[in-house]
Protein backbone atom coordinates (compact mmCIF):
# COMPACT_ATOMS: atom_id res chain seq x y z
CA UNK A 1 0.00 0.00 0.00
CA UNK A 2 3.05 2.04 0.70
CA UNK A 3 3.96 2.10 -2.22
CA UNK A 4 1.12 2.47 -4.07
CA UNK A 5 0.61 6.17 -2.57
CA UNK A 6 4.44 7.11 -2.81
CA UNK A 7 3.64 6.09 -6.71
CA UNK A 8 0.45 8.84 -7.05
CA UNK A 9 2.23 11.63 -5.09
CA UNK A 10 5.25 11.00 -7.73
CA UNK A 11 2.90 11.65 -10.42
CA UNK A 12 1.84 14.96 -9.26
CA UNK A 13 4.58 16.97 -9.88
CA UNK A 14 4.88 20.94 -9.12
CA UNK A 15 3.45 22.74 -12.41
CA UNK A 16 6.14 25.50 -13.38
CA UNK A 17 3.97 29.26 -13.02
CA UNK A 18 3.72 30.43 -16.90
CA UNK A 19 2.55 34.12 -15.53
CA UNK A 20 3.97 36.53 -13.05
CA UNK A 21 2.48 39.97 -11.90
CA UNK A 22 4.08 43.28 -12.11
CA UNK A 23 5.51 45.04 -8.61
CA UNK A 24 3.45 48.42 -9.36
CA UNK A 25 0.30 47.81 -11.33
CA UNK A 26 -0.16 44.06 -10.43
CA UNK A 27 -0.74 43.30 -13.88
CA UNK A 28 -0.34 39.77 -15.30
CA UNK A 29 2.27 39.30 -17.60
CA UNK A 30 4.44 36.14 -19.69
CA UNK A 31 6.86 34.52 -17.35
CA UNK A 32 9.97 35.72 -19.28
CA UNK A 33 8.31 39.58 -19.89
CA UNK A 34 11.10 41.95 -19.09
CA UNK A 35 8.75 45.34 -18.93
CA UNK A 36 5.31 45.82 -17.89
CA UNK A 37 2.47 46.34 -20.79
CA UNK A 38 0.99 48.21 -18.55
CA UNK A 39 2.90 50.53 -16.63
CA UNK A 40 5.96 50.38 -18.74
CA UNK A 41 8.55 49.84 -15.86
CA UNK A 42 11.14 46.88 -15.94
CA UNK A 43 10.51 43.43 -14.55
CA UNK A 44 12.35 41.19 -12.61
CA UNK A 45 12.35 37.21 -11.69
CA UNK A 46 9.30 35.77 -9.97
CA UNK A 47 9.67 35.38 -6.39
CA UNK A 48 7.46 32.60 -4.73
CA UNK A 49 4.41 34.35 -4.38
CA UNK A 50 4.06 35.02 -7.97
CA UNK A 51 4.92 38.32 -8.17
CA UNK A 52 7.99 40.30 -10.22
CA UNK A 53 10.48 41.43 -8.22
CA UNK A 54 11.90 45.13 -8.59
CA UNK A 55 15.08 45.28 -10.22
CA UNK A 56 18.05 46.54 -8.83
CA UNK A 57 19.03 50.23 -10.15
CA UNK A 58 22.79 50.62 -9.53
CA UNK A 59 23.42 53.65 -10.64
CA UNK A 60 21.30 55.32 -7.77
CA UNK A 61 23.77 53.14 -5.82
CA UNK A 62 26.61 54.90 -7.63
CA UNK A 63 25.13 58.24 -6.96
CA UNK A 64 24.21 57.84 -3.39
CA UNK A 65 27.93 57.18 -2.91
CA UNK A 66 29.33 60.02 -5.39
CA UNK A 67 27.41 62.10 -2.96
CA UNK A 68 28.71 60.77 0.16
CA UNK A 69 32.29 61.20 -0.54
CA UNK A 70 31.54 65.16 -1.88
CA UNK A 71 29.59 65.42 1.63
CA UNK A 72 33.08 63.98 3.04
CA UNK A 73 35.43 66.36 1.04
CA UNK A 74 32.80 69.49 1.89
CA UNK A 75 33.51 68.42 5.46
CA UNK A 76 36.85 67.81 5.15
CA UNK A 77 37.35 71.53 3.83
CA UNK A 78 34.92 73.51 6.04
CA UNK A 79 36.20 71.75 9.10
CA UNK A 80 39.12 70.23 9.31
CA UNK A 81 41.55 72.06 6.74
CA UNK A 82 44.41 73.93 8.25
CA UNK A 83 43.55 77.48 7.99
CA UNK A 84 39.93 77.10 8.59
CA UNK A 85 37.78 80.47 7.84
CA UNK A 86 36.57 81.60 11.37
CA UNK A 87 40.21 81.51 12.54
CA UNK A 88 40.14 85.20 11.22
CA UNK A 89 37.21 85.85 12.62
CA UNK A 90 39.01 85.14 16.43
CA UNK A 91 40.52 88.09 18.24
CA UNK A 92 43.94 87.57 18.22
């Protein structure tokens, strides 16, 4: 009887998904759809639930860190420079 029943759960094998759905507008699209009909934004991979995922923009990466290090070297100058601004600004 054992296997009998290992036999019919063998037969029912997980069915690939053949549709995903978009991360803004939720709209259905082809598995392998790299932009949204819809909405026009770019597609990623299905996660498990069904749904796209967002794809990864890098080049806010690259500009979040572009930023940082002009934030550093604005620092750098107002404060730690050697002849700082509001030195001449002190009474001597």
């Amino acid at each position: 009887m054992a296997l009998f029943s290992f036999k019919i759960l063998s037969k029912n094998k997980p069915r690939l998904p053949t549709i995903k759905k978009c991360h803004t507008c939720f709209a259905y699209l082809l598995i392998h759809a790299e932009v949204c009909d819809m909405c026009k934004r770019k597609v990623g991979k299905i996660d498990k639930y069904g749904r796209a995922q967002k794809p990864t923009d890098w080049m806010s990466y690259v500009r979040l860190l572009f930023m940082w290090c002009l934030f550093g070297l604005y620092m750098w100058w107002v404060f730690l420079q050697d002849n700082v601004w509001w030195v001449f600004l002190q009474d001597k």
